[in-house]
N, C-alpha and C. Protein backbone atom coordinates (compact mmCIF):
# COMPACT_ATOMS: atom_id res chain seq x y z
N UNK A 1 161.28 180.34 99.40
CA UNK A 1 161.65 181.74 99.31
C UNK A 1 160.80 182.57 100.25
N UNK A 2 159.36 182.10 100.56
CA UNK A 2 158.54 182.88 101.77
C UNK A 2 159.48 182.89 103.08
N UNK A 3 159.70 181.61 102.98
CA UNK A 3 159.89 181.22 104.30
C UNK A 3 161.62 182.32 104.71
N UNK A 4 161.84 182.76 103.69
CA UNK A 4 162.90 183.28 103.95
C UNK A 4 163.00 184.75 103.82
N UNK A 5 161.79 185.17 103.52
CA UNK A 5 161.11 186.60 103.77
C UNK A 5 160.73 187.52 102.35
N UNK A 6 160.97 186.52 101.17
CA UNK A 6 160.70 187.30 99.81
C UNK A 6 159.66 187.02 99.28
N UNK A 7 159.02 188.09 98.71
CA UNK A 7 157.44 188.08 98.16
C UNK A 7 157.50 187.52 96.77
N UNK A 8 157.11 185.89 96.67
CA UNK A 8 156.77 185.89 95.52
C UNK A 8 155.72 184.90 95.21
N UNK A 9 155.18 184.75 94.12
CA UNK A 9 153.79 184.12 93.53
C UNK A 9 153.85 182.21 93.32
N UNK A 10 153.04 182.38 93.68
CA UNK A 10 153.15 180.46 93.33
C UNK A 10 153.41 180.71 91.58
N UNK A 11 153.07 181.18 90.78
CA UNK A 11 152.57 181.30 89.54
C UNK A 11 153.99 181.42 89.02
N UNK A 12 155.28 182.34 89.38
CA UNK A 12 156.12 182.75 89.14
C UNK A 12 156.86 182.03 89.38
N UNK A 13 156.74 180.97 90.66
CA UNK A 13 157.83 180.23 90.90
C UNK A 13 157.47 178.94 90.01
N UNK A 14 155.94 178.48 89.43
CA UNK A 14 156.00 177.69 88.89
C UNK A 14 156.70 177.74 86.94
N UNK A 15 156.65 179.13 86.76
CA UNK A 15 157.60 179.52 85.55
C UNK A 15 158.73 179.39 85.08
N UNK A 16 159.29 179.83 86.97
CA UNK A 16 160.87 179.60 86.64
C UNK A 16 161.03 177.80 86.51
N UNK A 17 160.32 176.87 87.79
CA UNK A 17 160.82 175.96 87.69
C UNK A 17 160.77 175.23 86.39
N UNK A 18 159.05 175.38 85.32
CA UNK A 18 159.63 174.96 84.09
C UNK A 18 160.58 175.68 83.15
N UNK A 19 161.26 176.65 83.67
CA UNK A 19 162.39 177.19 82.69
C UNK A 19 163.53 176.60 82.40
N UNK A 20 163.73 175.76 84.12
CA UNK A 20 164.47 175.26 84.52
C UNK A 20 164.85 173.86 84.42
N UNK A 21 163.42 173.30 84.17
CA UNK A 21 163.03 172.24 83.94
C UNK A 21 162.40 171.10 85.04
N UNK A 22 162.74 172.34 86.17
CA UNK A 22 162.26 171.17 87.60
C UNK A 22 160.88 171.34 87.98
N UNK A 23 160.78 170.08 88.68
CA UNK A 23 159.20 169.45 89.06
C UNK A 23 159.28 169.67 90.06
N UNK A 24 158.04 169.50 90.69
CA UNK A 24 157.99 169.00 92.48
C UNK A 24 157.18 167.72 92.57
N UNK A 25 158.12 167.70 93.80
CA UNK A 25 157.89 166.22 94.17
C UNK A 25 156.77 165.82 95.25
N UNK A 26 155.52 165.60 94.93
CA UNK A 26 154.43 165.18 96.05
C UNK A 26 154.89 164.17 96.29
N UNK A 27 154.49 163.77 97.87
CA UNK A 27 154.99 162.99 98.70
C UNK A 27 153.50 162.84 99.41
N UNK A 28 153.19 161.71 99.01
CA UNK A 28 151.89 161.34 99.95
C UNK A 28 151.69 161.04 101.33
N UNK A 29 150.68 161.04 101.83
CA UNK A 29 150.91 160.85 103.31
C UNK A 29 150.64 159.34 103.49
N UNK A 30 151.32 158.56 104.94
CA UNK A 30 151.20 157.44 104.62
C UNK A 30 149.59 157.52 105.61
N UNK A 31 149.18 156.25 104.99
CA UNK A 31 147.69 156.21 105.67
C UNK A 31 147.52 154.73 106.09
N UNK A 32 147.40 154.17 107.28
CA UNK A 32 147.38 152.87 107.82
C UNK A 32 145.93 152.44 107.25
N UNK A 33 146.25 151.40 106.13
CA UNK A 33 144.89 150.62 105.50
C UNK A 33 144.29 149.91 105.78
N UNK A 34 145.32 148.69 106.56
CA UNK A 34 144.90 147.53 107.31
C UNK A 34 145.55 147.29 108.82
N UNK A 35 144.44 146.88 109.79
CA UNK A 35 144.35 146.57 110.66
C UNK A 35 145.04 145.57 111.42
N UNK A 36 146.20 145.09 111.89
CA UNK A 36 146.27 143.68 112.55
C UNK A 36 145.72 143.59 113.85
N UNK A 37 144.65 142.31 113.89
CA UNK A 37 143.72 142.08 114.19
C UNK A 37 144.36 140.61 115.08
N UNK A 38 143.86 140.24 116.58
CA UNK A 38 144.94 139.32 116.75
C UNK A 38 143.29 138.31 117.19
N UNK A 39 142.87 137.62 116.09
CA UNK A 39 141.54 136.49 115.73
C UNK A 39 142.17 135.28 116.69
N UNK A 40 143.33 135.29 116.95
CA UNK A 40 143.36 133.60 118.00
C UNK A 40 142.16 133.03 118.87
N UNK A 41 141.89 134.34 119.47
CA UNK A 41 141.25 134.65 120.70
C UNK A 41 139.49 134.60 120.31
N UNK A 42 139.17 134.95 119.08
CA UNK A 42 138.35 135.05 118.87
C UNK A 42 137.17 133.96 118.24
N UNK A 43 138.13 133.16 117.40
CA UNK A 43 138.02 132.41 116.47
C UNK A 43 138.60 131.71 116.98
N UNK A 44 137.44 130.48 116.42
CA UNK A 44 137.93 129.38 117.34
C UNK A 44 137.55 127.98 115.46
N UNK A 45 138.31 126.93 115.90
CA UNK A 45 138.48 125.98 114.04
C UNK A 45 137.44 124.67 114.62
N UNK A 46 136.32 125.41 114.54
CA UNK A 46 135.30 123.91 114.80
C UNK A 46 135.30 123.34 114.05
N UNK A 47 135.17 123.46 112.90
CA UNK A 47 135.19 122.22 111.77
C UNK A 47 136.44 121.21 111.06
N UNK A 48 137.57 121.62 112.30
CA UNK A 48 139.12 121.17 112.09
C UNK A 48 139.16 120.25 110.87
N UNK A 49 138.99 120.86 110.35
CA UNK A 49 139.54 120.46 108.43
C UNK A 49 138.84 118.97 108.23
N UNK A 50 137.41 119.10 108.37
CA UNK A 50 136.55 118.38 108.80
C UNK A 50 135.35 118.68 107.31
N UNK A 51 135.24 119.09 106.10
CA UNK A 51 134.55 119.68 105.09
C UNK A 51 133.62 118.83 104.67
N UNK A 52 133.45 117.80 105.47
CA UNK A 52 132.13 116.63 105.08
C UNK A 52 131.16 116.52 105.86
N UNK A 53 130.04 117.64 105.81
CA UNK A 53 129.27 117.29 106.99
C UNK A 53 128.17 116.34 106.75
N UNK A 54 127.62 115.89 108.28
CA UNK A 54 126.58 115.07 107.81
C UNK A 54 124.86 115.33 107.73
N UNK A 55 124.85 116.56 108.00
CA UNK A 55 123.54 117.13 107.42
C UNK A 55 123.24 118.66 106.86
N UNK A 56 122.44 118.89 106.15
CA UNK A 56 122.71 120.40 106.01
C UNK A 56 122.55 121.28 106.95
N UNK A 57 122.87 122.62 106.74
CA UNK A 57 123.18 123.78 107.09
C UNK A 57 123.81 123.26 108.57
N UNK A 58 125.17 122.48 108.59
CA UNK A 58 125.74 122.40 109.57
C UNK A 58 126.96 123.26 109.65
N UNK A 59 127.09 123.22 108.38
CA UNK A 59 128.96 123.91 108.20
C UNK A 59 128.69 124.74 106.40
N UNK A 60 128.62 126.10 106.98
CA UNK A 60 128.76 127.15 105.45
C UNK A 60 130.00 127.62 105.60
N UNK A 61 130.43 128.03 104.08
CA UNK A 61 131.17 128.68 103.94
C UNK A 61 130.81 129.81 103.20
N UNK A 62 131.92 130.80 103.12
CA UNK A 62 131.93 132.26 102.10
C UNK A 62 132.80 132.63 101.26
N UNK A 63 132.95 133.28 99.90
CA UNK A 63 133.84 133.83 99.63
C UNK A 63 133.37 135.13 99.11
N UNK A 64 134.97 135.96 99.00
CA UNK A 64 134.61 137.18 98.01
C UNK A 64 135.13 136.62 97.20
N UNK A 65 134.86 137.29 95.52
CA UNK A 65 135.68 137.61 94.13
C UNK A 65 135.42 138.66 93.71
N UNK A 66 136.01 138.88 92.84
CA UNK A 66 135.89 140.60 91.87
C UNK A 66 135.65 140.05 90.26
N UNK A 67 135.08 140.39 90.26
CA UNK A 67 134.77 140.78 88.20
C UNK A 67 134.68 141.52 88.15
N UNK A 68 135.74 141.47 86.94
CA UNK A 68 135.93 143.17 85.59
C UNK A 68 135.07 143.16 84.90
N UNK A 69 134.21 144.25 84.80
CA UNK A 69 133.56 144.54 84.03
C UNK A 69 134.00 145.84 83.13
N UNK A 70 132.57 146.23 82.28
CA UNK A 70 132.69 147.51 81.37
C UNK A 70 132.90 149.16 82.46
N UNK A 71 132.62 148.78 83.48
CA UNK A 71 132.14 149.90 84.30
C UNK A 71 132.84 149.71 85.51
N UNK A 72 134.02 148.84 85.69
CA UNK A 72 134.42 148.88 86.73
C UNK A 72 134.86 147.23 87.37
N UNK A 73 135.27 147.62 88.37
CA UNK A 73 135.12 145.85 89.77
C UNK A 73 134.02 146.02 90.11
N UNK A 74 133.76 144.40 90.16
CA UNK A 74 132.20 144.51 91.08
C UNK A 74 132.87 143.47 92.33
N UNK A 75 132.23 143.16 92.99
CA UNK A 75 132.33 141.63 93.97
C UNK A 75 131.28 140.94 94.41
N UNK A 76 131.84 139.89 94.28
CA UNK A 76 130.54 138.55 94.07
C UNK A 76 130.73 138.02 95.38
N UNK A 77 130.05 138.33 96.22
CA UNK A 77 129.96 137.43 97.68
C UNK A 77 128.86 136.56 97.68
N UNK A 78 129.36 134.80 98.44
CA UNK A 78 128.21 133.98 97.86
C UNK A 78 128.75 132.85 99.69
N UNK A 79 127.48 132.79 99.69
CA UNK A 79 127.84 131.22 100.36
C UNK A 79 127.25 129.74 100.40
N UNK A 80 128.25 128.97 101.07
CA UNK A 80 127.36 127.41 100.17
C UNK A 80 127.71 126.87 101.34
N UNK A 81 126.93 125.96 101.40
CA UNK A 81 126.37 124.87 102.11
C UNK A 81 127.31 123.80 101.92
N UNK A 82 127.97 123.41 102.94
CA UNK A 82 129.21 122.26 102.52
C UNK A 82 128.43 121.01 102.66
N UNK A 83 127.30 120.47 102.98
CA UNK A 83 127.12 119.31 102.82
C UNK A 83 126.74 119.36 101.10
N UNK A 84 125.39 120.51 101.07
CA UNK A 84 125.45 120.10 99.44
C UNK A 84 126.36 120.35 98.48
N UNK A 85 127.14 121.28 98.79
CA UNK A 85 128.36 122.24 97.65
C UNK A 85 127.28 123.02 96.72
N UNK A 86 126.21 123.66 97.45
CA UNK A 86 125.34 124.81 96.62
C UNK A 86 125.52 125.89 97.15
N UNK A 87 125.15 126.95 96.01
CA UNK A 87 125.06 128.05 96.43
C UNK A 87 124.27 128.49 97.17
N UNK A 88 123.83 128.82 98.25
CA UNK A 88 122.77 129.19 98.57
C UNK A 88 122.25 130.69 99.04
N UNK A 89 123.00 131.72 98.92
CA UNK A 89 123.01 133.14 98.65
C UNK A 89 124.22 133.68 98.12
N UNK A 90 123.59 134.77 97.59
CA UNK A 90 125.04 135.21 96.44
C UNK A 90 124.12 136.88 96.53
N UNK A 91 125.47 137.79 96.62
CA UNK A 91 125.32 139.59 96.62
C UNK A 91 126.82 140.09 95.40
N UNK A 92 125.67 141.15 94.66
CA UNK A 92 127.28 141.86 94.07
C UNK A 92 126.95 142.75 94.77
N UNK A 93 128.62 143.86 94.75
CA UNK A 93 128.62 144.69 95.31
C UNK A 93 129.68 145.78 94.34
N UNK A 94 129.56 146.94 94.39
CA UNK A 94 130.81 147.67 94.25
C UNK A 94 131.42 147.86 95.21
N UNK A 95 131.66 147.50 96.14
CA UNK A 95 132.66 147.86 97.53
C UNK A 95 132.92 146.40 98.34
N UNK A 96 133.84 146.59 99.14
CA UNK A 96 134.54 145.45 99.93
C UNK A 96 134.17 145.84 100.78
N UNK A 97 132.60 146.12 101.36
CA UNK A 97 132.50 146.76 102.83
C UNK A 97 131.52 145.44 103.57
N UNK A 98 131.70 145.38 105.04
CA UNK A 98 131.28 144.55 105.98
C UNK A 98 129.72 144.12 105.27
N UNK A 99 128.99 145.38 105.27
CA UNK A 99 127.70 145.23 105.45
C UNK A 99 127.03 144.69 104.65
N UNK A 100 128.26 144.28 103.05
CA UNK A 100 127.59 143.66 101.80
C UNK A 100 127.74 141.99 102.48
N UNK A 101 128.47 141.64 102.86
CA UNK A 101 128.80 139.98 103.25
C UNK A 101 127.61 139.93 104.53
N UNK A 102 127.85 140.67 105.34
CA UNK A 102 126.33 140.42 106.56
C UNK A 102 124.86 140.55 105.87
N UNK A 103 124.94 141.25 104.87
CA UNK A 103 123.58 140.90 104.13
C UNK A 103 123.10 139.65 103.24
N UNK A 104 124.57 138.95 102.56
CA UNK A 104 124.20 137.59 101.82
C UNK A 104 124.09 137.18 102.63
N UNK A 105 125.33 136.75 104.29
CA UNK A 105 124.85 135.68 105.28
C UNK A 105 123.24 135.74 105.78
N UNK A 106 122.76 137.16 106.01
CA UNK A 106 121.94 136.98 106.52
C UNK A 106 120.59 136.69 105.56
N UNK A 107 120.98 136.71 104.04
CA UNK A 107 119.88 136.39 102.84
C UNK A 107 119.92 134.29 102.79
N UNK A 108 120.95 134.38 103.26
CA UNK A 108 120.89 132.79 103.55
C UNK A 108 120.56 132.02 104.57
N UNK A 109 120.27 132.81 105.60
CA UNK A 109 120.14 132.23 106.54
C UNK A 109 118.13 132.43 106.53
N UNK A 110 117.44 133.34 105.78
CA UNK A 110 116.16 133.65 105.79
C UNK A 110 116.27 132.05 104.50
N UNK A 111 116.83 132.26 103.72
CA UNK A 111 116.18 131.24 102.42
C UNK A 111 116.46 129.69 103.17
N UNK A 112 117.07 129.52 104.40
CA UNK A 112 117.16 128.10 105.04
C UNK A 112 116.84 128.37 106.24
N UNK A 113 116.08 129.27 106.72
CA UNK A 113 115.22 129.62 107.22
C UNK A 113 115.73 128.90 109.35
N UNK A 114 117.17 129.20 109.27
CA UNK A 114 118.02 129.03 110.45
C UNK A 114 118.36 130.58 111.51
């Protein structure tokens, strides 16, 4: 109705519409979340499905998980040592951000001292 040159109140128009019974409709904006990322180039499969090594700290791996808790998600980032299948650093975090996983790798790499 501004737009069409008549003075009236957000307040007023939100009156009539519940008189009326109508809502409005938010419409979110879209927001690009994830990245495609083209890793061919980057990443390269040295251990070609190869998971038996023959000495330690030759070949680690990582994962994330999430646990529910009372207070929320947390995430459990950990990595292990594929010759022994141990853990050998582990971080919770409340966030999925870079800098929590570069801190277990790099808490594992001080405790095996590589």
């Amino acid at each position: 109705m501004q737009k069409k040159g008549e003075k009236i109140s957000q307040r007023t128009v939100g009156v009539y519409m519940r008189e009326m019974g109508i809502r409005a409709c938010y419409i979110k904006p879209y927001v690009k979340t994830t990245f495609d990322s083209d890793f061919s180039t980057k990443l390269h499969n040295i251990l070609k499905r190869d998971f038996s090594p023959s000495k330690p700290n030759e070949a680690w791996c990582t994962d994330i998980t999430y646990i529910f808790t009372l207070e929320g998600f947390v995430y459990l980032t950990s990595v292990m040592d594929l010759y022994s299948r141990k853990i050998i650093a582990w971080t919770l975090s409340r966030t999925l951000e870079v800098e929590e996983v570069l801190k277990c790798i790099e808490m594992a790499r001080k405790r095996r001292k590589t």
